[in-house]
PDB file of N, CA and C in Angstrom:
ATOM      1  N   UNK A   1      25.134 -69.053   0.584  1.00  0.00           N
ATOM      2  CA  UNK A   1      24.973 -67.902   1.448  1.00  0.00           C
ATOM      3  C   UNK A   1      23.777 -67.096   0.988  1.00  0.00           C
ATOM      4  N   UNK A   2      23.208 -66.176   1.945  1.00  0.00           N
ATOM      5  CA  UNK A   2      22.221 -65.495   1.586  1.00  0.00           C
ATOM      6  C   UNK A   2      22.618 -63.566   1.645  1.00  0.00           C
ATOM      7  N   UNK A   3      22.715 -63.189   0.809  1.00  0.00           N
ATOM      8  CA  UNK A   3      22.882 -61.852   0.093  1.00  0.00           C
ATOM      9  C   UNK A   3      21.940 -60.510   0.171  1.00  0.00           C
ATOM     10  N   UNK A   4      21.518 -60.043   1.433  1.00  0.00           N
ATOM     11  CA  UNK A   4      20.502 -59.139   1.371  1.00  0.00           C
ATOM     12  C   UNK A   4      21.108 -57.361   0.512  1.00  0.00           C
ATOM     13  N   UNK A   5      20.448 -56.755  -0.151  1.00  0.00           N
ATOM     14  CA  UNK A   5      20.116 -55.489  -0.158  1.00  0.00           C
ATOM     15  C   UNK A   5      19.277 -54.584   0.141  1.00  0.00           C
ATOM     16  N   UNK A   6      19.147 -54.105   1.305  1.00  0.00           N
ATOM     17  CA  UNK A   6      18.792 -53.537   1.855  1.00  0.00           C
ATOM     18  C   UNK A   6      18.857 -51.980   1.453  1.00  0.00           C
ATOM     19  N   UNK A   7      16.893 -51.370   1.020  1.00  0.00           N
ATOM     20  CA  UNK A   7      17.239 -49.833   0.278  1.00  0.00           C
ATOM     21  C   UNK A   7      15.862 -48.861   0.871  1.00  0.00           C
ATOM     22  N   UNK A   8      16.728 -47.734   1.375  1.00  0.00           N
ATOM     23  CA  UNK A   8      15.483 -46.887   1.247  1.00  0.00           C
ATOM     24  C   UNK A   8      15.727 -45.853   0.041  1.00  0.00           C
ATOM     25  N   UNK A   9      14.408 -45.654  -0.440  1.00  0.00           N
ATOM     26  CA  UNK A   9      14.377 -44.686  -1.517  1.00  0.00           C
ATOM     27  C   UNK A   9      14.532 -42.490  -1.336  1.00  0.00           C
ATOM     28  N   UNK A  10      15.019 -42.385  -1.893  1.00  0.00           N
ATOM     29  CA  UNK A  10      14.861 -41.202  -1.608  1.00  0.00           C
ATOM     30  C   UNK A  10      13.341 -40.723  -2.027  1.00  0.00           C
ATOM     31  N   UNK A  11      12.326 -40.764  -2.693  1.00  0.00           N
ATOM     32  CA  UNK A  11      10.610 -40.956  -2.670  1.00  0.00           C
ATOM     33  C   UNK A  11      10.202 -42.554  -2.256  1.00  0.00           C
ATOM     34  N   UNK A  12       9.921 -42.409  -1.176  1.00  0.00           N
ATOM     35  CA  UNK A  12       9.480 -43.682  -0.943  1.00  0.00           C
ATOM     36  C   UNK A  12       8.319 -44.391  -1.887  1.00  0.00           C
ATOM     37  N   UNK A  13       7.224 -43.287  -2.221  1.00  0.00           N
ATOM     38  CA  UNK A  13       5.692 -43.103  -3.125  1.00  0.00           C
ATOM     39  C   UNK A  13       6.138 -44.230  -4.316  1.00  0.00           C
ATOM     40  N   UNK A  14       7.809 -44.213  -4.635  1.00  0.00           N
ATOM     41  CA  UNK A  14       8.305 -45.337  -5.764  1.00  0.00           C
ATOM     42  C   UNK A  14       7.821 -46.585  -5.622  1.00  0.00           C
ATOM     43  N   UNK A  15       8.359 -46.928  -4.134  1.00  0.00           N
ATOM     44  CA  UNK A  15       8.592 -48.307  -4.314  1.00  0.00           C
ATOM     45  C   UNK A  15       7.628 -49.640  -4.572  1.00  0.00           C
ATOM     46  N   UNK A  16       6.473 -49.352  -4.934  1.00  0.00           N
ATOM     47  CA  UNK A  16       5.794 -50.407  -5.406  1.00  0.00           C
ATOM     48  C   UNK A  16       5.781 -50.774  -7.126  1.00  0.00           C
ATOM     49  N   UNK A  17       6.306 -49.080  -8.029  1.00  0.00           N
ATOM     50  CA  UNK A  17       6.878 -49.280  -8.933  1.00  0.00           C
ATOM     51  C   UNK A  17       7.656 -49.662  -9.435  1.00  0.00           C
ATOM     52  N   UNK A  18       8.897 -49.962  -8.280  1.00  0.00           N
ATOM     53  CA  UNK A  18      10.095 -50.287  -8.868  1.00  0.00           C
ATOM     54  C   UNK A  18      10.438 -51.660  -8.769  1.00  0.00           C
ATOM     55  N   UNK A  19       9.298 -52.034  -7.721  1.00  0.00           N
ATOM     56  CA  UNK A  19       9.111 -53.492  -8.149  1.00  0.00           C
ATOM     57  C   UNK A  19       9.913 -54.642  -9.278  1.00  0.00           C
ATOM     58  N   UNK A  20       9.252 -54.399  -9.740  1.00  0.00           N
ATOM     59  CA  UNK A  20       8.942 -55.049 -11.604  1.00  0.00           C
ATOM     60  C   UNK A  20      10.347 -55.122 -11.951  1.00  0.00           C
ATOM     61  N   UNK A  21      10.790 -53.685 -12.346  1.00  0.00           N
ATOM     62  CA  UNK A  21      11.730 -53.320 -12.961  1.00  0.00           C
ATOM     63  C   UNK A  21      13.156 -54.249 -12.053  1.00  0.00           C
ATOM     64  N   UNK A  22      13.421 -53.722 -10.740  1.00  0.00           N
ATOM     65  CA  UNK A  22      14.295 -53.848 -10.062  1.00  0.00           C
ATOM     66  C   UNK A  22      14.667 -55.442 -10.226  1.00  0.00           C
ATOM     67  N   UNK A  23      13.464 -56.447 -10.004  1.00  0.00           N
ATOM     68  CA  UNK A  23      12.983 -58.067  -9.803  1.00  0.00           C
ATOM     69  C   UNK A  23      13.408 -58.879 -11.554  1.00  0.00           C
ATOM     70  N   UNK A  24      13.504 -57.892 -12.258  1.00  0.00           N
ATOM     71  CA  UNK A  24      13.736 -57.763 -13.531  1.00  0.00           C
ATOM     72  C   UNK A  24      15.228 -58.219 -13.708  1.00  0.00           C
ATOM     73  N   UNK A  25      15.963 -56.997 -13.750  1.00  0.00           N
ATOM     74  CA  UNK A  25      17.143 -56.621 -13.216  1.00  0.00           C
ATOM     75  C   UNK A  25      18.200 -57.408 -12.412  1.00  0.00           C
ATOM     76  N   UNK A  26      17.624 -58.063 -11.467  1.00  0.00           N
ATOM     77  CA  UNK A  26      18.234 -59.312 -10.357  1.00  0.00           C
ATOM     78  C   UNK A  26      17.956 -60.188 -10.915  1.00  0.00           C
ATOM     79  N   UNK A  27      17.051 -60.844 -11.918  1.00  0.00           N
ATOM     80  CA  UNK A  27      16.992 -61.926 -12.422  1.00  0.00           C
ATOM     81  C   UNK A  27      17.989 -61.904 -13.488  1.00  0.00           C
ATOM     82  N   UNK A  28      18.655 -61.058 -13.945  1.00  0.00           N
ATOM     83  CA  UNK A  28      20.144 -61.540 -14.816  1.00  0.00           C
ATOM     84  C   UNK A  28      20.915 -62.021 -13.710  1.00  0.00           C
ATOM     85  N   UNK A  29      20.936 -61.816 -12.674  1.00  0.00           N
ATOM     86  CA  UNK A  29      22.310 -62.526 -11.921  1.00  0.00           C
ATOM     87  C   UNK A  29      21.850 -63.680 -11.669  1.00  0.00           C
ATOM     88  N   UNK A  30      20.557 -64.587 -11.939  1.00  0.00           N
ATOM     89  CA  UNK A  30      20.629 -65.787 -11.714  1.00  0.00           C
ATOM     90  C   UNK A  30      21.585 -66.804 -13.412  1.00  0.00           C
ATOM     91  N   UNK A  31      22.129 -65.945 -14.035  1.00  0.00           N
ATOM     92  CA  UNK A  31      22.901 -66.367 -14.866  1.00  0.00           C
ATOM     93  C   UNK A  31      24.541 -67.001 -14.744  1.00  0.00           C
ATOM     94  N   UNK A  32      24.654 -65.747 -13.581  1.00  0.00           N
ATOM     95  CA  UNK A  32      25.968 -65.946 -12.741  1.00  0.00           C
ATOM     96  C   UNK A  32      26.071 -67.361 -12.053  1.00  0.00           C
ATOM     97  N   UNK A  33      27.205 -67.969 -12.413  1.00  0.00           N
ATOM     98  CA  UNK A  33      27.251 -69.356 -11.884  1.00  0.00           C
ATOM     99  C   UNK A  33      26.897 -69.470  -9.969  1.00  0.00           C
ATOM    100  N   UNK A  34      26.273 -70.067  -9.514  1.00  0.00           N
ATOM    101  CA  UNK A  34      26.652 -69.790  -8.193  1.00  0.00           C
ATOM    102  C   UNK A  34      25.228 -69.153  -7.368  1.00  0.00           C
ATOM    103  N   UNK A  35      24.530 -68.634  -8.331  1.00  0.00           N
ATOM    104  CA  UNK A  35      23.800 -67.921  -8.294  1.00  0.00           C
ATOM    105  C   UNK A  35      22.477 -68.446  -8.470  1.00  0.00           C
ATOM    106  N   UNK A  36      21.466 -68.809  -7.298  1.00  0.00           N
ATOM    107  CA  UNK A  36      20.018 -69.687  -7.583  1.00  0.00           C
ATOM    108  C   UNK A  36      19.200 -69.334  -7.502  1.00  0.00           C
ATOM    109  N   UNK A  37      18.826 -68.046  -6.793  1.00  0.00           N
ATOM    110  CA  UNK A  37      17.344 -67.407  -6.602  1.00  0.00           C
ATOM    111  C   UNK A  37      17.916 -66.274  -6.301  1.00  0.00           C
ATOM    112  N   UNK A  38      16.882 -65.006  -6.450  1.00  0.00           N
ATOM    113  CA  UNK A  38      16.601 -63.772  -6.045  1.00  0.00           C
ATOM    114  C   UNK A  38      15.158 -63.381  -5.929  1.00  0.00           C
ATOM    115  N   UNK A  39      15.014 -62.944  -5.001  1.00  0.00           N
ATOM    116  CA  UNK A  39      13.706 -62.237  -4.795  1.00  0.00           C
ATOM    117  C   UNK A  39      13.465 -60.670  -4.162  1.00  0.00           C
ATOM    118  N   UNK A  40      12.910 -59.874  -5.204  1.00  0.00           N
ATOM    119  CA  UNK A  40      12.591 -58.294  -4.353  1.00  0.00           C
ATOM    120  C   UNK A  40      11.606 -58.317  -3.463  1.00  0.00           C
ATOM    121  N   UNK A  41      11.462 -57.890  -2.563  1.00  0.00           N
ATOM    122  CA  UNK A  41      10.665 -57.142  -1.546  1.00  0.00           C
ATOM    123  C   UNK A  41      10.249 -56.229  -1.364  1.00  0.00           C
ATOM    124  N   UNK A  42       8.761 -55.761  -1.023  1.00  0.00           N
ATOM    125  CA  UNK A  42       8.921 -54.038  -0.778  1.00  0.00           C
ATOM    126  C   UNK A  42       7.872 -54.020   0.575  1.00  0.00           C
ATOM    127  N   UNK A  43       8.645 -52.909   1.457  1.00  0.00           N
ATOM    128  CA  UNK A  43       7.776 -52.561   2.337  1.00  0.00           C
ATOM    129  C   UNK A  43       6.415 -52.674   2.409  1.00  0.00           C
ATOM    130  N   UNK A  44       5.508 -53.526   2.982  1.00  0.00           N
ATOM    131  CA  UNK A  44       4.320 -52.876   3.153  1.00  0.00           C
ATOM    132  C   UNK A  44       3.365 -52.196   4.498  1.00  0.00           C
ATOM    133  N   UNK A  45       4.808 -51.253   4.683  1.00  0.00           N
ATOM    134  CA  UNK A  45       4.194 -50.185   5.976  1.00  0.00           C
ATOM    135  C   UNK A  45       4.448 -48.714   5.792  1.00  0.00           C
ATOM    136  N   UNK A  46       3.926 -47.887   6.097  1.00  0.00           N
ATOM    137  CA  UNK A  46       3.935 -46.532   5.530  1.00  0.00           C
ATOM    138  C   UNK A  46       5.380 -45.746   5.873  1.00  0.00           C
ATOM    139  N   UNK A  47       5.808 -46.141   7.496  1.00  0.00           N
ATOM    140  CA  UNK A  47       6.243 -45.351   8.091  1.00  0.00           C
ATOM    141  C   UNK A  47       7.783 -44.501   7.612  1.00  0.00           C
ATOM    142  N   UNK A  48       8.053 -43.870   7.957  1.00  0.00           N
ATOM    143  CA  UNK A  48       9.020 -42.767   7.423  1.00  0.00           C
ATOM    144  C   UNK A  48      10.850 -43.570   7.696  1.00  0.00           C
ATOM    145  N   UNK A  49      10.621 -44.226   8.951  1.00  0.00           N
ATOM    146  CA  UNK A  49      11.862 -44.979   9.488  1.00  0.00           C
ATOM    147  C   UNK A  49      12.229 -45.943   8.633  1.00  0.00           C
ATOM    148  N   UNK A  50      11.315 -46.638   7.743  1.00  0.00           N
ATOM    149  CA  UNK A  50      11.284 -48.123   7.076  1.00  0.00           C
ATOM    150  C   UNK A  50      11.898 -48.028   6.278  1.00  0.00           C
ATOM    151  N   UNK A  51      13.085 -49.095   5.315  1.00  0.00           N
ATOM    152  CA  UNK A  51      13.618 -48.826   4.384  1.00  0.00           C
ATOM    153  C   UNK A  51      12.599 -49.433   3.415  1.00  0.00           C
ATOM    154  N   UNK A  52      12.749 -49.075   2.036  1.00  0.00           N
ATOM    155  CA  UNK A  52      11.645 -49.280   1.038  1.00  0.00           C
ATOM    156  C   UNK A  52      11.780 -51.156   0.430  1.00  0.00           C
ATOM    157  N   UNK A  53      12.745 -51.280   0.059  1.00  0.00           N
ATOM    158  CA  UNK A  53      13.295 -52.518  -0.535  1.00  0.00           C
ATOM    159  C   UNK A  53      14.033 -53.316  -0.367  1.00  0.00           C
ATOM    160  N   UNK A  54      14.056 -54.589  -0.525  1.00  0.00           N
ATOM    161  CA  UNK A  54      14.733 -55.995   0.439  1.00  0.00           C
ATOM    162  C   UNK A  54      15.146 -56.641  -0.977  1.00  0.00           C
ATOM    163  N   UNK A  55      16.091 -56.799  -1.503  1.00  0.00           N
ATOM    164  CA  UNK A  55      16.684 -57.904  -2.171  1.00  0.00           C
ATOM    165  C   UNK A  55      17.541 -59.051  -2.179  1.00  0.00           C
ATOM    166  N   UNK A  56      17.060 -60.368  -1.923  1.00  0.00           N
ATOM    167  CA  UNK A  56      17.403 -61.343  -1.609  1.00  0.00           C
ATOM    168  C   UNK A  56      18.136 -62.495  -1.997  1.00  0.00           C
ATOM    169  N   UNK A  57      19.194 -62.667  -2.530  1.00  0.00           N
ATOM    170  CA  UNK A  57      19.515 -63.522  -2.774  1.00  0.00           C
ATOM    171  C   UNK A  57      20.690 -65.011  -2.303  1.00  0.00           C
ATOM    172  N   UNK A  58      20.495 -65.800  -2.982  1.00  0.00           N
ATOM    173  CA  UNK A  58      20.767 -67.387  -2.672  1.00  0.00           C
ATOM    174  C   UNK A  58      21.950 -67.208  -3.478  1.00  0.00           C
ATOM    175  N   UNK A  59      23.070 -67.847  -3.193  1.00  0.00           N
ATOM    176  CA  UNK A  59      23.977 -67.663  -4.281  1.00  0.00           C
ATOM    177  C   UNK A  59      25.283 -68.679  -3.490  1.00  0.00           C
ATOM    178  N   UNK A  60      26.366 -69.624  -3.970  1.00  0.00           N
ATOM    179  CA  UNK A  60      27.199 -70.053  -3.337  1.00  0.00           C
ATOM    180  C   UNK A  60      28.396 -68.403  -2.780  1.00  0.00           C
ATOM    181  N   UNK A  61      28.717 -68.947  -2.003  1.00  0.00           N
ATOM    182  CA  UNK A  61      30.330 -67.678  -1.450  1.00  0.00           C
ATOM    183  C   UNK A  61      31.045 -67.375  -2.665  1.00  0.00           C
ATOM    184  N   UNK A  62      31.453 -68.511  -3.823  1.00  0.00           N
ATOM    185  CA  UNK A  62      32.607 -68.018  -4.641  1.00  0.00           C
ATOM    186  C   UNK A  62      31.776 -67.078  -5.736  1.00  0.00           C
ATOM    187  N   UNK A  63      30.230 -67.115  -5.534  1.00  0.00           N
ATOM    188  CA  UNK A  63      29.372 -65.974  -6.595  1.00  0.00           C
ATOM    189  C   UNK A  63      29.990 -64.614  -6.230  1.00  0.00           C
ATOM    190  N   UNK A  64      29.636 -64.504  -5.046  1.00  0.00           N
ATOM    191  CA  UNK A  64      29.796 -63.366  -4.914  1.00  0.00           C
ATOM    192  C   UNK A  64      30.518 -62.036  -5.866  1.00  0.00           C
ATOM    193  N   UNK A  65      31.942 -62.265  -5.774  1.00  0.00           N
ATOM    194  CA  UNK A  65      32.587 -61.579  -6.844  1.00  0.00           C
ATOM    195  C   UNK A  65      32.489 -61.603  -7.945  1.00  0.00           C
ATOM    196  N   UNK A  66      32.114 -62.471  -8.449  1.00  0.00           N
ATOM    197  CA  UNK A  66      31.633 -62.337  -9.963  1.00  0.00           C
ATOM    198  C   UNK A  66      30.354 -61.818  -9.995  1.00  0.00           C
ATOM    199  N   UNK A  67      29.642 -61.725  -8.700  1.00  0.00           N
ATOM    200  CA  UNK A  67      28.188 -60.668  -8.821  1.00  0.00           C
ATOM    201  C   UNK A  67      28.517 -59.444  -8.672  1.00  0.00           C
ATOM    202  N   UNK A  68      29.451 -59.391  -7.980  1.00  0.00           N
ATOM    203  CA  UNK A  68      30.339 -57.733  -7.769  1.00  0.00           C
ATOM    204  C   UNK A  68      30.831 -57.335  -8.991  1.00  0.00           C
ATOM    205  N   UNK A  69      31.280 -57.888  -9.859  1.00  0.00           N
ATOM    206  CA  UNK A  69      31.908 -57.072 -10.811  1.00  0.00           C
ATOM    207  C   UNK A  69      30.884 -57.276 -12.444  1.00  0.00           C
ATOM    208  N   UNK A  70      29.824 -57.882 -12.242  1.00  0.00           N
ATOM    209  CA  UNK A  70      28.747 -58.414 -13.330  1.00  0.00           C
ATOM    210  C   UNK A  70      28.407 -56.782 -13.831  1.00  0.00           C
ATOM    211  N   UNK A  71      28.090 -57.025 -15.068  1.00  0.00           N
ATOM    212  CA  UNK A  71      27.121 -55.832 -15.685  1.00  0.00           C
ATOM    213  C   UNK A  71      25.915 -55.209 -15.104  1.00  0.00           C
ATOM    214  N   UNK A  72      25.445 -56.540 -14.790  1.00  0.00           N
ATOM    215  CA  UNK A  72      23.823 -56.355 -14.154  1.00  0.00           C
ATOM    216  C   UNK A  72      24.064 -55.895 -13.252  1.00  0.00           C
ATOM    217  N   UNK A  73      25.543 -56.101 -11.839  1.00  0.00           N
ATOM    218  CA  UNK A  73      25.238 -55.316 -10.445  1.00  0.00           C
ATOM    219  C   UNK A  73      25.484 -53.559 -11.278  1.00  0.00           C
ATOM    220  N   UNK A  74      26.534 -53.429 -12.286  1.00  0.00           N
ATOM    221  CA  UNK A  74      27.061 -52.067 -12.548  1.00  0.00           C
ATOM    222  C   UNK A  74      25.679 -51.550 -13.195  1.00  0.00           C
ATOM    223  N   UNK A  75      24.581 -51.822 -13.578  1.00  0.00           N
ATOM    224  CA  UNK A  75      23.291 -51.328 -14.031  1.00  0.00           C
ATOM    225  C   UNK A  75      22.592 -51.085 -12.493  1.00  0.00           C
ATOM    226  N   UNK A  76      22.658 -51.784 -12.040  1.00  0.00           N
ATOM    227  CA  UNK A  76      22.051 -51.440 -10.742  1.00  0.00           C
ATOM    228  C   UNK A  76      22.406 -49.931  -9.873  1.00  0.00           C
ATOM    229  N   UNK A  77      24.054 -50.023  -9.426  1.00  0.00           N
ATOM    230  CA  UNK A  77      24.378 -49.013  -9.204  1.00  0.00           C
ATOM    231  C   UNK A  77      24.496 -47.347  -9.516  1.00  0.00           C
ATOM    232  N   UNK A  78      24.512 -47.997 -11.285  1.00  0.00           N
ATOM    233  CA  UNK A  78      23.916 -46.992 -12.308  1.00  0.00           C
ATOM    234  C   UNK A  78      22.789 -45.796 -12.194  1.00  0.00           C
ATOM    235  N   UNK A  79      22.282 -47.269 -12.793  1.00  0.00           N
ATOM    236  CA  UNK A  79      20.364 -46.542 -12.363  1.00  0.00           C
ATOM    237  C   UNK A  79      19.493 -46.125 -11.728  1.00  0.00           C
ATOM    238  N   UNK A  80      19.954 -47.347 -10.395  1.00  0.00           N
ATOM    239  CA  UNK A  80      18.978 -47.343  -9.600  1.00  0.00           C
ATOM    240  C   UNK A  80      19.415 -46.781  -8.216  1.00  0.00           C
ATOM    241  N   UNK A  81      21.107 -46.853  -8.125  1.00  0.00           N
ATOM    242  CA  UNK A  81      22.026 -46.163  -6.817  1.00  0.00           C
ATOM    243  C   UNK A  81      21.599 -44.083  -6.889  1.00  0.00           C
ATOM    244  N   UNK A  82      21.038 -43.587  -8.027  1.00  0.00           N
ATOM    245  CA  UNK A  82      21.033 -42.311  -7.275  1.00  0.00           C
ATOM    246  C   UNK A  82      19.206 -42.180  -7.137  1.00  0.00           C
ATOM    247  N   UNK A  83      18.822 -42.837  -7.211  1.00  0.00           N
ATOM    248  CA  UNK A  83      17.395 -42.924  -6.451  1.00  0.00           C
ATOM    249  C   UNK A  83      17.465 -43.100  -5.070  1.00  0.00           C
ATOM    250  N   UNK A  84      18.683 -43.709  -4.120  1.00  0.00           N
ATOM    251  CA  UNK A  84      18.401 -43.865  -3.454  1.00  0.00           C
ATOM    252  C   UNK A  84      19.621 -43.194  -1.970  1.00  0.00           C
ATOM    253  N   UNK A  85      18.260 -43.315  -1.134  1.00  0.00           N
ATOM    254  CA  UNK A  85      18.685 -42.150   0.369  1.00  0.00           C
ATOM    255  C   UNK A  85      19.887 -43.625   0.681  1.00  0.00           C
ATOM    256  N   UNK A  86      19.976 -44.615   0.838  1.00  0.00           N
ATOM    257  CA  UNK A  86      20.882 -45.422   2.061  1.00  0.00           C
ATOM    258  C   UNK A  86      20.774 -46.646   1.498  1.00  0.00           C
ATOM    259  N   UNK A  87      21.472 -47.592   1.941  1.00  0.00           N
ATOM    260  CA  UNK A  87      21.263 -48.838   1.567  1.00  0.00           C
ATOM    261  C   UNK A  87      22.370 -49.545   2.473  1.00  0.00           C
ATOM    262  N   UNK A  88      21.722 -50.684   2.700  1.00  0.00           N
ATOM    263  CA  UNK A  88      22.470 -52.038   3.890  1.00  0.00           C
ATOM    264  C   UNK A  88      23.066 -53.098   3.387  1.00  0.00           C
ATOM    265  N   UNK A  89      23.997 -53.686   2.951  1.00  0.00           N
ATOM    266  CA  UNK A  89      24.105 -55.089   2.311  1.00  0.00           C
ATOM    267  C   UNK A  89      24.516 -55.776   4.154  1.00  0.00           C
ATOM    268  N   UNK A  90      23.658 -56.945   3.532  1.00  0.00           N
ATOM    269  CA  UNK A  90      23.997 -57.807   4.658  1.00  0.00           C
ATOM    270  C   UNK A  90      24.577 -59.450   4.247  1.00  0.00           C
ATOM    271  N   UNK A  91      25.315 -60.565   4.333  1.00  0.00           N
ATOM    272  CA  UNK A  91      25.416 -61.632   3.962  1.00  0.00           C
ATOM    273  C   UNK A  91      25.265 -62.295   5.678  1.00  0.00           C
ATOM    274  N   UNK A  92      24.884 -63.736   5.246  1.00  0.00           N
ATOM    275  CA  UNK A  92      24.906 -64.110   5.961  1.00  0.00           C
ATOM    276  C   UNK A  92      24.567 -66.305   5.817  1.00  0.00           C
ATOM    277  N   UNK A  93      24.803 -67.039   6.424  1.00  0.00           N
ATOM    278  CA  UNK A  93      24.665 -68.490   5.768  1.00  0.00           C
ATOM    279  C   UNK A  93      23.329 -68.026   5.867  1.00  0.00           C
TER     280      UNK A  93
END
């Protein structure tokens, strides 16, 4: 299945910084069994409507929960959840 996160930032001016860090970060869950690729994204359009960041990942269905309850998602939510205005999760095959 494919695993989107979908984020706008509360300063958008971030998101080419958070890059790195974030792409960083998602690469511990390719540790998680189940789990084969991730890739960050970031907007490259100015506008005010756009959400800032796309995170992508490949992962079998039974990952999932063990990505839900991983360290690395609870660092995420941590750190990087009050930076931000909204966010979308989407799954989908």
């Amino acid at each position: 299945m494919r695993h989107f996160i979908i984020a706008k930032l509360k300063d958008s001016s971030t998101r080419d910084s958070l890059k790195e860090p974030v792409q960083k970060l998602f690469d511990e869950a390719l540790k998680i069994d189940g789990v084969t690729a991730v890739d960050v994204h970031v907007c490259n359009t100015p506008f005010a409507n756009r959400y800032d960041l796309m995170i992508e990942m490949t992962m079998e269905e039974s990952a999932l929960e063990a990505y839900n309850v991983s360290e690395m998602h609870q660092t995420w939510k941590r750190e990087y959840g009050p930076l931000l205005e909204a966010k979308t999760i989407f799954d989908c095959e």
